[in-house]
Protein backbone atom coordinates (compact mmCIF):
# COMPACT_ATOMS: atom_id res chain seq x y z
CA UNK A 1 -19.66 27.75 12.62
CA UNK A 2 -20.31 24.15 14.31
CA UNK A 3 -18.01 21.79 13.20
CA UNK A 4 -17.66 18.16 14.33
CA UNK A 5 -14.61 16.05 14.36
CA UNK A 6 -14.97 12.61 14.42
CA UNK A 7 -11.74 10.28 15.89
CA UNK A 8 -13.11 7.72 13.15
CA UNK A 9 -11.88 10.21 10.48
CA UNK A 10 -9.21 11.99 12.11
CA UNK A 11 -7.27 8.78 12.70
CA UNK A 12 -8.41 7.23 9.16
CA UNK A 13 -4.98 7.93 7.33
CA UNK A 14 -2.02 8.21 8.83
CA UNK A 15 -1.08 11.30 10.85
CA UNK A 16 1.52 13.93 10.01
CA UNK A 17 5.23 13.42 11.32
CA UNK A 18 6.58 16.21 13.84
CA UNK A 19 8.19 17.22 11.24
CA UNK A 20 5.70 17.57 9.01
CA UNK A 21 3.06 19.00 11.49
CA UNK A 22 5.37 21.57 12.34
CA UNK A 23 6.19 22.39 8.65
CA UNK A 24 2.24 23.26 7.71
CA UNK A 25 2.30 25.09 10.75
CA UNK A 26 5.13 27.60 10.07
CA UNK A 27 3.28 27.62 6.55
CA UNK A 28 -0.34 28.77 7.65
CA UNK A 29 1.18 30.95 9.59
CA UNK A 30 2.75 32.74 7.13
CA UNK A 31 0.26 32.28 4.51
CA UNK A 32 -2.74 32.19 6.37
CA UNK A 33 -4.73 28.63 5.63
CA UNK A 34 -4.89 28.97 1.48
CA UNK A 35 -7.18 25.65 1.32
CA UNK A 36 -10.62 25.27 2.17
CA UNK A 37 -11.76 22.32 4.61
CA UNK A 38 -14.08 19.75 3.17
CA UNK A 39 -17.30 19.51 4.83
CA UNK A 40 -20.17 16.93 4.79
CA UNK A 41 -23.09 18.95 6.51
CA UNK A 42 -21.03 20.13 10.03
CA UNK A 43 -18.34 16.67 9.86
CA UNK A 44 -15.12 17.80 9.08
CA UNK A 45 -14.09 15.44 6.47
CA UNK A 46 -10.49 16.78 5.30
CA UNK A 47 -8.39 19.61 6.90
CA UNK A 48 -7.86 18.24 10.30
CA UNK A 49 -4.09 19.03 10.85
CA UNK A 50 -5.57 23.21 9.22
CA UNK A 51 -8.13 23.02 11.51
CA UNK A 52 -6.45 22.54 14.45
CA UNK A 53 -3.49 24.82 13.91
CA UNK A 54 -5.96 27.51 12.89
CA UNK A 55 -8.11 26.86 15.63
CA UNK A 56 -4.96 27.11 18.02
CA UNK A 57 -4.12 30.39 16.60
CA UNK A 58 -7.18 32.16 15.86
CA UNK A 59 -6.37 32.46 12.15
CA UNK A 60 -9.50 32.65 9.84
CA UNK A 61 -9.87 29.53 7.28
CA UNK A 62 -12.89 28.63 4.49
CA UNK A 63 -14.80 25.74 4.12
CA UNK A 64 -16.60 23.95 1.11
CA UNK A 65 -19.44 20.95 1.35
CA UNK A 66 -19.08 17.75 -0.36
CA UNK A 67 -22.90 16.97 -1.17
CA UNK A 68 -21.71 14.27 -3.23
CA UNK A 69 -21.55 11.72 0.38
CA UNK A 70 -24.16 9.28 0.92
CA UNK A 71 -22.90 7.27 3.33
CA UNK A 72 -19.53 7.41 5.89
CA UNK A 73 -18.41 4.42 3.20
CA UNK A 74 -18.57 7.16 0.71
CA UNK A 75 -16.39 9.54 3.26
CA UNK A 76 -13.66 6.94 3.44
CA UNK A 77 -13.43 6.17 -0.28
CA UNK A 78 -13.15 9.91 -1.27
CA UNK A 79 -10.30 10.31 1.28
CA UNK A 80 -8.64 7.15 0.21
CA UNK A 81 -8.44 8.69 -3.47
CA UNK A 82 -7.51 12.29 -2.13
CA UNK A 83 -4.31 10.53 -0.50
CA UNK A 84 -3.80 8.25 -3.01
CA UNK A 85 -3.33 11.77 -5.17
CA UNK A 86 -0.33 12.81 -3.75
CA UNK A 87 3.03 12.58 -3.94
CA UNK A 88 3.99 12.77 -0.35
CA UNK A 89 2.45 9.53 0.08
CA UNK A 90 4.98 6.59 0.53
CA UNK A 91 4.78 3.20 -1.18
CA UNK A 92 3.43 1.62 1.75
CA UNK A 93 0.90 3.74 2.52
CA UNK A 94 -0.67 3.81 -0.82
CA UNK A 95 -0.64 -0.26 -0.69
CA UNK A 96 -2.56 -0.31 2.66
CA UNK A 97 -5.01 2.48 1.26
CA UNK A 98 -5.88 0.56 -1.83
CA UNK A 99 -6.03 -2.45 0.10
CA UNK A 100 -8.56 -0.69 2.66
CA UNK A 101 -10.55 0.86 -0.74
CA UNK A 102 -10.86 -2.73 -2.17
CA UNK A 103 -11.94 -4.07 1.08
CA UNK A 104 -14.86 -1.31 0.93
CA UNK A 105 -15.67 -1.94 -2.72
CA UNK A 106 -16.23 -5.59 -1.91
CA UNK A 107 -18.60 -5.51 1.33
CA UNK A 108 -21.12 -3.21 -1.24
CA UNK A 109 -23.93 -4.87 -3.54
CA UNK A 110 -22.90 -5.92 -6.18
CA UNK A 111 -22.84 -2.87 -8.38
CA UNK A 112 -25.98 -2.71 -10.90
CA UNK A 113 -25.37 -2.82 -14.75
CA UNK A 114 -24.92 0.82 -16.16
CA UNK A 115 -27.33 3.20 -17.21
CA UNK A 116 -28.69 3.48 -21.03
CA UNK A 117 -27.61 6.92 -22.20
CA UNK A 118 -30.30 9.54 -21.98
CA UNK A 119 -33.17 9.30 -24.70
CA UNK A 120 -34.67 13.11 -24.14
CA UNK A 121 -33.12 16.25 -23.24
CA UNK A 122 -32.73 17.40 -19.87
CA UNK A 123 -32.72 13.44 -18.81
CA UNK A 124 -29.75 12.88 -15.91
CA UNK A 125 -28.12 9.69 -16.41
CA UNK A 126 -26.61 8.12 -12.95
CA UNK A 127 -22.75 7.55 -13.38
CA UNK A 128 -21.88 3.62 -13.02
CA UNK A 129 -21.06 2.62 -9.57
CA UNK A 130 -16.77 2.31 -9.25
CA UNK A 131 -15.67 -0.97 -10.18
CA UNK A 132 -14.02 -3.29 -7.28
CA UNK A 133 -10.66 -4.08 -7.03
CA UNK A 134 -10.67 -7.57 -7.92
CA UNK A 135 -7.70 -8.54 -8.38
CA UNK A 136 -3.56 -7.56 -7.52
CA UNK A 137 -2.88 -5.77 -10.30
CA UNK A 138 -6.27 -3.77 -10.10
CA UNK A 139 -4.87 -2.61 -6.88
CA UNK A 140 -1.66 -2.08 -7.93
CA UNK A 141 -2.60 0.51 -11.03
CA UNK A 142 -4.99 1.96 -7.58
CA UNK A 143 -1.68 2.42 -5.54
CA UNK A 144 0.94 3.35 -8.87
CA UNK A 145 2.74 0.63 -7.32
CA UNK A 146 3.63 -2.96 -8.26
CA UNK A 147 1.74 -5.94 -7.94
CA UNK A 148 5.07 -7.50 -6.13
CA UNK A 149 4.59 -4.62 -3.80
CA UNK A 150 1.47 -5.33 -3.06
CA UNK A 151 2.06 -8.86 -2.35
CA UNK A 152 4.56 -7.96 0.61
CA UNK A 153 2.44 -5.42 2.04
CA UNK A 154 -0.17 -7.89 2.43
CA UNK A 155 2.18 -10.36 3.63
CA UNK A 156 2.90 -7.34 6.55
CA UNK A 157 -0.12 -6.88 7.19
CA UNK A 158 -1.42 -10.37 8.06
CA UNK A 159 1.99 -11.44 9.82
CA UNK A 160 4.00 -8.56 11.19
CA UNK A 161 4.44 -7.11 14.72
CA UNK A 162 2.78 -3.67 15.61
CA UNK A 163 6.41 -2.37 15.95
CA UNK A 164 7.69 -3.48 12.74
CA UNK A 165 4.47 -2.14 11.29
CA UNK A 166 5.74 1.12 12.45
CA UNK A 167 9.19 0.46 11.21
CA UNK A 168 8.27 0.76 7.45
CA UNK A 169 6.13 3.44 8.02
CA UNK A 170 8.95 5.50 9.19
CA UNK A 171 11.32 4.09 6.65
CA UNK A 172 13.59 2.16 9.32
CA UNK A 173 13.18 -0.74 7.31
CA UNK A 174 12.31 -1.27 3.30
CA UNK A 175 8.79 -2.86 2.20
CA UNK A 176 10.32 -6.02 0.54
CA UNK A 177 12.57 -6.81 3.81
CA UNK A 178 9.87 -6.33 6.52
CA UNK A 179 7.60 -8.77 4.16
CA UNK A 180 10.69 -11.12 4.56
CA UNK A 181 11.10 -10.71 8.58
CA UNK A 182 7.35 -10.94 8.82
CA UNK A 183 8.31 -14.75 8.71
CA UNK A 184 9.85 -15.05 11.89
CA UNK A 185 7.94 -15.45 15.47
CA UNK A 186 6.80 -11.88 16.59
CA UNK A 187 9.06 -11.86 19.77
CA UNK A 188 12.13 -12.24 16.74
CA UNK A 189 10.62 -9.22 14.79
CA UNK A 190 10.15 -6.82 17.81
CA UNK A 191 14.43 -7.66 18.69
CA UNK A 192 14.88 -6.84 15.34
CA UNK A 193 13.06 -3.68 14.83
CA UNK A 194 14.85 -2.65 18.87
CA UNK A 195 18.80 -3.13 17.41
CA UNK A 196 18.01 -0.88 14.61
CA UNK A 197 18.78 -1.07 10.76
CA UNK A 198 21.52 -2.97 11.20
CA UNK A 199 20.08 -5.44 13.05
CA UNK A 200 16.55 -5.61 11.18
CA UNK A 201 18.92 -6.46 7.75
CA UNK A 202 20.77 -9.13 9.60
CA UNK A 203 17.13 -10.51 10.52
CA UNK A 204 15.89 -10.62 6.83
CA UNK A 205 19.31 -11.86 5.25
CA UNK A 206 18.71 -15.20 7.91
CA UNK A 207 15.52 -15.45 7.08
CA UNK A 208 16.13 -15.19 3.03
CA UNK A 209 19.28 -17.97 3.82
CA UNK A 210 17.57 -19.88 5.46
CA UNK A 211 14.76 -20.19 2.71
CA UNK A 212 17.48 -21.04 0.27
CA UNK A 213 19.63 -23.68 2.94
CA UNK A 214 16.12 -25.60 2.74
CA UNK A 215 15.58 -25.80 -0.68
CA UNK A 216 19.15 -27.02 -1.18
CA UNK A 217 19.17 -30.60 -2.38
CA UNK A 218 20.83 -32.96 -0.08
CA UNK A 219 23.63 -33.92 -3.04
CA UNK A 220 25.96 -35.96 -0.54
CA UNK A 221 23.35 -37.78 1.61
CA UNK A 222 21.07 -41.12 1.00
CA UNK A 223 17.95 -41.89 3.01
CA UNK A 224 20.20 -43.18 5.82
CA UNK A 225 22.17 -39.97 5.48
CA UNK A 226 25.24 -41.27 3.75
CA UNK A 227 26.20 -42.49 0.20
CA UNK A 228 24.88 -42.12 -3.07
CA UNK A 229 21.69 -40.08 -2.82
CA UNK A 230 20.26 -42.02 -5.18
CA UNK A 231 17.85 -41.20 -8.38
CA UNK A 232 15.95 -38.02 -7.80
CA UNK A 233 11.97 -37.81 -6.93
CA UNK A 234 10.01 -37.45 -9.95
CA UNK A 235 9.46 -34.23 -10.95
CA UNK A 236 12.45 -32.96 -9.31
CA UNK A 237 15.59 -30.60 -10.44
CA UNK A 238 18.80 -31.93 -10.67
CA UNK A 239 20.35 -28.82 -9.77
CA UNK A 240 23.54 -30.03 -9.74
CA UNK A 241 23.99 -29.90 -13.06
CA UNK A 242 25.45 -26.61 -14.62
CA UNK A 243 22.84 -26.33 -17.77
CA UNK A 244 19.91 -26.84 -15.47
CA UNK A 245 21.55 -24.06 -13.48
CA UNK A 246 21.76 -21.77 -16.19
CA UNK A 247 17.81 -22.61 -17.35
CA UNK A 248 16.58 -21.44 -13.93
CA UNK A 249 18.86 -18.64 -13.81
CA UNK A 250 17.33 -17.78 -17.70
CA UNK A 251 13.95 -18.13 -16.38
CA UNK A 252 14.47 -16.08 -13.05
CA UNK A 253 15.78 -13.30 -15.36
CA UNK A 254 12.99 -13.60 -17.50
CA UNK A 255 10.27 -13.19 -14.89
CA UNK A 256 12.18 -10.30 -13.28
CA UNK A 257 12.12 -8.99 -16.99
CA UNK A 258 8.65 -9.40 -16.74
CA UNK A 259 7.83 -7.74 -14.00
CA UNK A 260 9.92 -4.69 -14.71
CA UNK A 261 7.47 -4.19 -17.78
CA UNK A 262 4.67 -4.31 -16.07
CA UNK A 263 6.57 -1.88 -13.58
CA UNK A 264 6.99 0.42 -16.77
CA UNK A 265 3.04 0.28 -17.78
CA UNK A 266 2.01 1.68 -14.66
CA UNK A 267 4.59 4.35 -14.33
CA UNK A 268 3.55 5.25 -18.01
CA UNK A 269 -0.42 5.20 -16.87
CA UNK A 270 0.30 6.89 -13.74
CA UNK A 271 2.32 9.66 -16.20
CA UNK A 272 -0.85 10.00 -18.73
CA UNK A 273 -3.13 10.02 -16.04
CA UNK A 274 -1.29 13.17 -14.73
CA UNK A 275 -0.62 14.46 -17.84
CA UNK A 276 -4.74 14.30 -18.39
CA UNK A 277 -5.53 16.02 -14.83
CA UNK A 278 -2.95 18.33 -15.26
């Protein structure tokens, strides 16, 4: 049997830990490889890590063809869905694989308005083209994660150092706090990420104080930097005063409240949805 790996899909998702690697391996070879590869004429499409170890070993495996592929866009999509599947995906991974489906979606034509049902038997009706991910939360319900989520792991991705990249994808260092040290110059990031956990919290608790140092009003300083400060700007927050506190904390609560929900919604879709497949 010819088959053809391609780097361009092997590489596509994120490879197996060690750990995991050796974990399927111990597995095959006591089961024997239970799952069949996914073929698209001789291009191996899904089954790499199987392949390999069976290949290694001389162990028999099957295969099945996808005929469903019309293009290497269509490749990419189907594995982005078959990973977004599964539970042993992390957070982060399924916000950088519906980020990566979305930016697919969006480089097609615009997808054509869908088919009238058929008017005679026997007529096949084309299924309507997958709709794009147009907006956070679209992604989001893609992912099963939340649109806050989202939000950072773009942040990541357009900011961070390679090595704090790598950080969160082995869990050194959560989603929301890599977003935050994305901030800082990359030379910062990459000390961070070298002294550890420790160190890459002490990085994202500066960065989050000194966010909230510079939105601190300046109660005890004038223009000339002493004296009365003076009325406020319009449109500003006298934050000195305890009821005004107590509003912002009301409405901080309130959007966290809000957010929470919509946290709820998905986990609730995401439970259907299973609940349908299964």
């Amino acid at each position: 049997m010819n088959i053809t790996v391609l780097d361009e899909l092997r590489a596509y998702i994120d490879p197996l830990t060690p750990d995991e690697h050796d974990a399927l391996e111990r597995s095959i070879l006591a089961e024997g490889c239970r799952d069949a590869l996914v073929l698209w004429g001789d291009i191996l499409v899904d089954g790499h890590n199987r392949y390999g170890i069976c290949s290694k070993h001389g162990l028999p495996f099957q295969t099945v063809q996808n005929t469903r592929f019309q293009s290497m866009e269509d490749v990419h999509l189907w594995m982005i869905d078959q990973h977004l599947g599964r539970r042993s995906v992390s957070d982060f991974q399924r916000g950088v694989l519906a980020l990566r489906k979305k930016e697919i979606l969006a480089a097609r034509p615009k997808p054509l308005p869908a088919p009238l049902p058929p008017v005679s038997e026997g007529e096949v009706v084309v299924p309507p083209p997958e709709p794009r991910l147009a907006s956070r939360e679209a992604i989001a319900k893609a992912a099963r994660i939340s649109s806050a989520t989202v939000a950072q792991i773009e942040k990541i991705q357009k900011a961070a150092a390679p090595e704090l990249v790598e950080a969160v994808k082995t869990g050194t260092v959560s989603i929301s706090a890599a977003a935050t040290i994305a901030a800082l110059p990359a030379e910062e990031q990459q000390a961070a990420v070298a002294g550890g956990k420790k160190e890459l919290r002490e990085a994202a608790k500066r960065v989050r104080e000194g966010k909230a140092a510079s939105r601190k009003p300046r109660a005890e300083e004038g223009e000339d930097g002493a004296g009365d400060p003076g009325p406020l700007p319009s449109g500003a927050v006298d934050v000195s005063d305890p009821l005004v506190l107590l509003e912002k904390q009301v409405q901080a609560l309130q959007e966290e409240n809000a957010q929470l929900k919509q946290r709820v919604r998905e986990l609730e879709t995401a439970l259907a949805d299973a609940a349908r497949a299964a």
